[in-house]
Protein backbone atom coordinates (compact mmCIF):
# COMPACT_ATOMS: atom_id res chain seq x y z
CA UNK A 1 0.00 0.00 0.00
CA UNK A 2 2.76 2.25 0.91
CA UNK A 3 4.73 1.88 -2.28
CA UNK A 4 1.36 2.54 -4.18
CA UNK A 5 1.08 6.24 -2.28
CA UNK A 6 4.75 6.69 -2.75
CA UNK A 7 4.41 5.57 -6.73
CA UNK A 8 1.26 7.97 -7.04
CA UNK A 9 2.59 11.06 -5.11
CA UNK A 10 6.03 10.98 -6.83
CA UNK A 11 4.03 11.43 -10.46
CA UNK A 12 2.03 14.59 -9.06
CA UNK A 13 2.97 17.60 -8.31
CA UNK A 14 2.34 19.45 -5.06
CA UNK A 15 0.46 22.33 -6.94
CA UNK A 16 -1.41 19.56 -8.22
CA UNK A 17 -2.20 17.56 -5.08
CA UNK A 18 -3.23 20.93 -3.30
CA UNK A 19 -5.62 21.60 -6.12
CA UNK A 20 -7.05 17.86 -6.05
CA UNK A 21 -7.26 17.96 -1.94
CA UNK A 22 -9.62 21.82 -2.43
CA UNK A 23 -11.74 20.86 -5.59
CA UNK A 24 -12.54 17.05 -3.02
CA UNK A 25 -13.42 19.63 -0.11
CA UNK A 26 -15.45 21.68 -2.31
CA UNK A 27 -17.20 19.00 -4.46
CA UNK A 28 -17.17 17.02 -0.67
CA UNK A 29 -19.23 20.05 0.19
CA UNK A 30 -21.55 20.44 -2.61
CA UNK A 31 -23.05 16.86 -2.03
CA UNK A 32 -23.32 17.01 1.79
CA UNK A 33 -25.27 19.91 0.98
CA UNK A 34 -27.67 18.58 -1.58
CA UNK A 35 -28.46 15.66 1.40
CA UNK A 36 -29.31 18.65 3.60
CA UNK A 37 -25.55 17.63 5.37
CA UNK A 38 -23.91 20.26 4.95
CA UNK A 39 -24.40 24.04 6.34
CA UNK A 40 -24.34 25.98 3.09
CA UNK A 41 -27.01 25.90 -0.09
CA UNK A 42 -25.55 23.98 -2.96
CA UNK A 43 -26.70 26.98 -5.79
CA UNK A 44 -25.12 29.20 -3.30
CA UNK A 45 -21.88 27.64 -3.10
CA UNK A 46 -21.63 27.10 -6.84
CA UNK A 47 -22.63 30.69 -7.76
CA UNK A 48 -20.20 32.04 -4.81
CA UNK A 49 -17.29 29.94 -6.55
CA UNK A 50 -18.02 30.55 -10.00
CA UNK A 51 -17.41 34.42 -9.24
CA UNK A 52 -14.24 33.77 -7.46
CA UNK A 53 -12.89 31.61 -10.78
CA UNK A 54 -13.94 34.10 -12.97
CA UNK A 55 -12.53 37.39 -11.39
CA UNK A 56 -9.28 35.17 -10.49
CA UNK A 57 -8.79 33.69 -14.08
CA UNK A 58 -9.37 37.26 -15.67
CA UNK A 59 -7.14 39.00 -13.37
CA UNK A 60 -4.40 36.18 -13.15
CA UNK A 61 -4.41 36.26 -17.11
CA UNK A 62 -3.96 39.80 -17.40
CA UNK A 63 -1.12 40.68 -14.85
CA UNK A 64 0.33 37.44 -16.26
CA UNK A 65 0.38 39.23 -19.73
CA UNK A 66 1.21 42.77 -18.26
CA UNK A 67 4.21 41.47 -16.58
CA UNK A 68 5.34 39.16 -19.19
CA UNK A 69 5.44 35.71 -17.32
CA UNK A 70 3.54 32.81 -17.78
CA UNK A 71 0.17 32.25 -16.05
CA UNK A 72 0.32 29.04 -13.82
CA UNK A 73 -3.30 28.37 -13.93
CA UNK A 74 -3.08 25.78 -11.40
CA UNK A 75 -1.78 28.50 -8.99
CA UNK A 76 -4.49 30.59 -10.02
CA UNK A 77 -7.12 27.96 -9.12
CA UNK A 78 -5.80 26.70 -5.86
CA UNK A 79 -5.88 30.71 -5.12
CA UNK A 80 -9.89 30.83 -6.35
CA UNK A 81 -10.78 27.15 -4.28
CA UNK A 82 -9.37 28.23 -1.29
CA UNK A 83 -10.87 31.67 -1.11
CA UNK A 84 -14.20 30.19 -1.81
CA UNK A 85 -13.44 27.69 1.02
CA UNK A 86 -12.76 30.34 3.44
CA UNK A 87 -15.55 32.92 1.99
CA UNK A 88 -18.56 32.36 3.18
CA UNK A 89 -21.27 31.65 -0.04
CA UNK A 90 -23.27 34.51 -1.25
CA UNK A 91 -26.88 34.42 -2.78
CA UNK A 92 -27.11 36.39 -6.93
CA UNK A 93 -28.81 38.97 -5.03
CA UNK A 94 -26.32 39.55 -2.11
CA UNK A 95 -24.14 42.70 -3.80
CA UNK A 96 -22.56 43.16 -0.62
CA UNK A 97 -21.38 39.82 -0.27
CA UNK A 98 -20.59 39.72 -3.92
CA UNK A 99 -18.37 42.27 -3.41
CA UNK A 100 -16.35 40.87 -1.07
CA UNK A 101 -15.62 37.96 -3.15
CA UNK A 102 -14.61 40.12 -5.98
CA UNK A 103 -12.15 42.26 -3.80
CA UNK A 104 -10.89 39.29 -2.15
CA UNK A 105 -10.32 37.55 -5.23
CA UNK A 106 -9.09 40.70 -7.26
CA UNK A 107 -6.54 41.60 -4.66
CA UNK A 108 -5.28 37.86 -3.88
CA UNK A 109 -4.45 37.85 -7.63
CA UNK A 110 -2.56 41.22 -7.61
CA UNK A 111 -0.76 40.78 -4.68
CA UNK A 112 0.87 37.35 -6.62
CA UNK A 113 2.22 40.02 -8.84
CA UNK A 114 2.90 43.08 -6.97
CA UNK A 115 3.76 41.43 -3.68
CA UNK A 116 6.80 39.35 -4.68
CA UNK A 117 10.12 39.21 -5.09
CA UNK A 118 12.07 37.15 -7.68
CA UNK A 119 8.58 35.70 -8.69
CA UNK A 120 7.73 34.35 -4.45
CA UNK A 121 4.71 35.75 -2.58
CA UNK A 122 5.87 37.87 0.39
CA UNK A 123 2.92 37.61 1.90
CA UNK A 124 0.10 34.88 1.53
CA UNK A 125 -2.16 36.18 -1.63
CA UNK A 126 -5.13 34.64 -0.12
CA UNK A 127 -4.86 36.38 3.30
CA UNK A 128 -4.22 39.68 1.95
CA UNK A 129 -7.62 39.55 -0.05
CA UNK A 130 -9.48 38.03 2.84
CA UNK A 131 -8.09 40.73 5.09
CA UNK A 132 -9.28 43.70 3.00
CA UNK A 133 -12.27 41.99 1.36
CA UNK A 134 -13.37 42.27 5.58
CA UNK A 135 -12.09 45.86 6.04
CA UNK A 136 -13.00 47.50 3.04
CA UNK A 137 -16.39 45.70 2.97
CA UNK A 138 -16.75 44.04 6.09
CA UNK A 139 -17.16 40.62 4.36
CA UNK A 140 -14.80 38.43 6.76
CA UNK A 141 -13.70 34.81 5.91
CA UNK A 142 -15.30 32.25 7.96
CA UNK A 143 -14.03 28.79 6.49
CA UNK A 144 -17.40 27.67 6.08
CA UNK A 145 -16.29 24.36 5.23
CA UNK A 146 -14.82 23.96 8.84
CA UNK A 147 -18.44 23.84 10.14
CA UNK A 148 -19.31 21.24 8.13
CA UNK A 149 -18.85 17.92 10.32
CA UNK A 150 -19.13 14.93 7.74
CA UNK A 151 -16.54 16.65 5.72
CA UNK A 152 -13.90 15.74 8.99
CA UNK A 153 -13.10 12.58 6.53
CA UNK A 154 -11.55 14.26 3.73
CA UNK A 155 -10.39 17.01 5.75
CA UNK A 156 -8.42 14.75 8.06
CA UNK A 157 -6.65 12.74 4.61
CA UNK A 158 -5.66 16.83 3.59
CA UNK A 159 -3.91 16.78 7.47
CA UNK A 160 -1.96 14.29 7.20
């Protein structure tokens, strides 16, 4: 069994394996909630993370053009899954809370670009749109998907 884990994890990436472990919490999430398992409404979670793709793949794309690098897109993703793990969902008609996960998302892109030195984060992108998405806005991050009990399985196989 070990040498199966070892064979398997020695093939993928670790950009890769971080964006497998948040799409499994996410898509973990989505059917707890359709069984009434999970704390959050399915349409809201899908609408809440379909924004944060969006606004990260078109802002992602065009610093990645403006600064003349390539665009990673699985950074870009892990980035967008994350902040919609830690958002909280928002309903179409919640413009306040869709605002939020715009800034967040805008400014976790831009500060992979404008943040860094010799192409490394100097601070975590992530945090520093979650931190003024909830100042500017006052749309904190709760990680929602913390609250969500019978996603401790899959959460527990990301621990370890």
């Amino acid at each position: 069994m070990i040498k199966l884990v070892d064979g398997y994890l020695n093939h993928v990436t670790m950009y890769r394996l971080v964006l497998y472990y948040t799409a499994a919490l996410l898509a973990g999430d989505f059917v707890l909630g359709i069984f009434g398992l999970a704390p959050h409404d399915p349409a809201q979670m899908v609408f809440s993370t379909a924004i944060i793709i969006g606004v990260c793949w078109f802002f992602n794309r065009g610093l990645a053009e403006a600064f003349r690098v390539p665009a990673n897109t699985e950074s870009f993703l892990i980035t967008a899954l994350i902040i919609a793990l830690i958002m909280p969902p928002v309903a179409p008609q919640d413009w306040h809370g869709i605002a939020g996960l715009v800034l967040a998302s805008t400014l976790a892109m831009g500060s992979k670009y404008f943040l860094a030195l010799h192409r490394k984060h100097v601070f975590n992108p992530v945090a520093i749109g979650v931190v003024f998405s909830a100042l500017a806005v006052d749309q904190p991050a709760t990680w929602w998907v913390g609250g969500a009990i019978y996603l401790m399985p899959i959460v527990l196989v990301g621990a370890c």
